[in-house]
Protein backbone atom coordinates (compact mmCIF):
# COMPACT_ATOMS: atom_id res chain seq x y z
CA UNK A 1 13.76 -3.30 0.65
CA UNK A 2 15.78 -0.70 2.65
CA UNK A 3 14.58 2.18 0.86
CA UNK A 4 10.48 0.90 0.94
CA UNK A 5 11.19 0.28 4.95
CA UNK A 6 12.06 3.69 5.16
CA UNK A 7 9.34 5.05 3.30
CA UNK A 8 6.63 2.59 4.95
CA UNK A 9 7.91 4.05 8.24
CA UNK A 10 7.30 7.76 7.43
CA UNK A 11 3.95 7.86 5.39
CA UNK A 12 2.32 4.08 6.41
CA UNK A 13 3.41 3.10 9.84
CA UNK A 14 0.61 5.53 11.71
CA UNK A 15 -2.23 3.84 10.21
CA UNK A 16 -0.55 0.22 9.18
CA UNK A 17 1.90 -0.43 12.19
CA UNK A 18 5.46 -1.17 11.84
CA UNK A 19 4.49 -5.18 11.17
CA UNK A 20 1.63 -4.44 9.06
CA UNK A 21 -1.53 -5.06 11.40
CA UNK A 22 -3.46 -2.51 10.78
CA UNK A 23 -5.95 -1.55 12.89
CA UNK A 24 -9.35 -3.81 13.08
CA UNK A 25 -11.89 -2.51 10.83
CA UNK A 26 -10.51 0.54 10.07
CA UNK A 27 -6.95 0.09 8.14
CA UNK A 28 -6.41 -3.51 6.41
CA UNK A 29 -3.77 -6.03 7.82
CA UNK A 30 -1.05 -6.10 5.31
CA UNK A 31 0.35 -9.66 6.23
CA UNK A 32 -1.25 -12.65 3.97
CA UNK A 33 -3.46 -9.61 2.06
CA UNK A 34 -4.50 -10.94 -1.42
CA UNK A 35 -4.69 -8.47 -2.69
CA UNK A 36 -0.47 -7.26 -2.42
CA UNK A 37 0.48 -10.44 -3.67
CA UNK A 38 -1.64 -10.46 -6.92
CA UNK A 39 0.35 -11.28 -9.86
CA UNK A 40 -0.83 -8.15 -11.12
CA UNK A 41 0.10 -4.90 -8.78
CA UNK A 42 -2.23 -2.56 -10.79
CA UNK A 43 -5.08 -2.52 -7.43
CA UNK A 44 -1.96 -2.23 -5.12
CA UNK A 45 -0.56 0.67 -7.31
CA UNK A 46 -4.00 2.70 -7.98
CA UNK A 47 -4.42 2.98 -4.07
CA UNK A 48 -1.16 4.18 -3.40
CA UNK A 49 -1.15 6.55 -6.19
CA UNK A 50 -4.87 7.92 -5.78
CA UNK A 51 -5.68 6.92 -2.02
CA UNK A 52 -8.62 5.29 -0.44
CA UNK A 53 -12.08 5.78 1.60
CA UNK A 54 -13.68 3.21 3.36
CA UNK A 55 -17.44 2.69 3.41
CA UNK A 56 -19.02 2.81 7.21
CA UNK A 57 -21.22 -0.63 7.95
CA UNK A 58 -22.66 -1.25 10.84
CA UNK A 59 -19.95 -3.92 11.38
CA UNK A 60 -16.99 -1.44 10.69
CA UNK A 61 -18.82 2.06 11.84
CA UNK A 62 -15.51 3.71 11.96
CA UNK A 63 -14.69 5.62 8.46
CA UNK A 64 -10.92 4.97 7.57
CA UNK A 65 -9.29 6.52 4.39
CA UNK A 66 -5.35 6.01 3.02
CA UNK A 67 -4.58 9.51 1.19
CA UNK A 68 -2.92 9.57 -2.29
CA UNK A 69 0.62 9.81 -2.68
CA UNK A 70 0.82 10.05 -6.30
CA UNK A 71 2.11 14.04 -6.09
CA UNK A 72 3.91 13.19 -2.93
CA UNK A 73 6.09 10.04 -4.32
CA UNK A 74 8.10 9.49 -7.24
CA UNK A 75 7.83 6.50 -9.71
CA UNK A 76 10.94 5.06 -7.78
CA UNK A 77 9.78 5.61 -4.37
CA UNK A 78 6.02 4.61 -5.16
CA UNK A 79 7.73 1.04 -6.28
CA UNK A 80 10.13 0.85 -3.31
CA UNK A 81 7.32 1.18 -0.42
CA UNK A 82 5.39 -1.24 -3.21
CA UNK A 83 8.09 -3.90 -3.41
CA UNK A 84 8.09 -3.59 0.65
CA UNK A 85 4.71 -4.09 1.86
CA UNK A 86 4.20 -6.74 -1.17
CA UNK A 87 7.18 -8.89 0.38
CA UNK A 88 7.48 -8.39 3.94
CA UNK A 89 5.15 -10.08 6.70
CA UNK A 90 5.46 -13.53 4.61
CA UNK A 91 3.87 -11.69 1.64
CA UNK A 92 5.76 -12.94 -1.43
CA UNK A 93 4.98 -11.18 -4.95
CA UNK A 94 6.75 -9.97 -8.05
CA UNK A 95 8.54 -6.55 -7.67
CA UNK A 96 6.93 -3.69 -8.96
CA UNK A 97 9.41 -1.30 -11.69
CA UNK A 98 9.30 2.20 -11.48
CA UNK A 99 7.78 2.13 -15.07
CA UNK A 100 4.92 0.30 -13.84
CA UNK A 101 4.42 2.88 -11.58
CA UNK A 102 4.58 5.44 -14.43
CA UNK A 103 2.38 3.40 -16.50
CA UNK A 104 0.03 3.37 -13.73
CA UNK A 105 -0.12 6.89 -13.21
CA UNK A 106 -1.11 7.55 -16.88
CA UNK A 107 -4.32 5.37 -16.23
């Protein structure tokens, strides 16, 4: 958990905030997010790895987009900042391996 902290706090932090809020309807709350503590990490993984862009509405006018770390992180680090934001905040999933992260990369 140590090593995701530490990663969360250089490359998340600016958009997610150090507890995970987010900003409103621009950058997703982290805390009690579904999606993070799916059984199956594979949506969690594929927006790390290749980034995100949000669609404008008229509700949420304000474009947001996560970039891709997939060149930036390795398979180790990818799963540490993973394991982190999956299990922090109350969020409570199954750790992600670094070969998941590798497998994930190959899709």
């Amino acid at each position: 958990m140590a090593a995701g902290k530490a990663i969360y706090a250089h490359a998340c932090v600016a958009c997610h905030e150090a507890d995970g809020s987010g900003t409103e309807r621009i950058y997703p709350p982290l805390p009690g997010n579904a999606n993070l503590q799916s059984t199956d990490p594979s949506s969690t993984l594929r927006i790390i790895l290749d980034g995100a862009q949000t669609l404008t509405t008229p509700r949420a006018p304000n474009p947001g987009s996560m970039p891709a770390y997939a060149k930036q992180l390795s398979d180790q680090e990818i799963a540490d900042v993973t394991n982190y934001i999956r299990n922090s905040w109350g969020n409570a999933a199954l750790l992600v391996t670094p070969a998941q992260v590798k497998k994930a990369r190959r899709q």
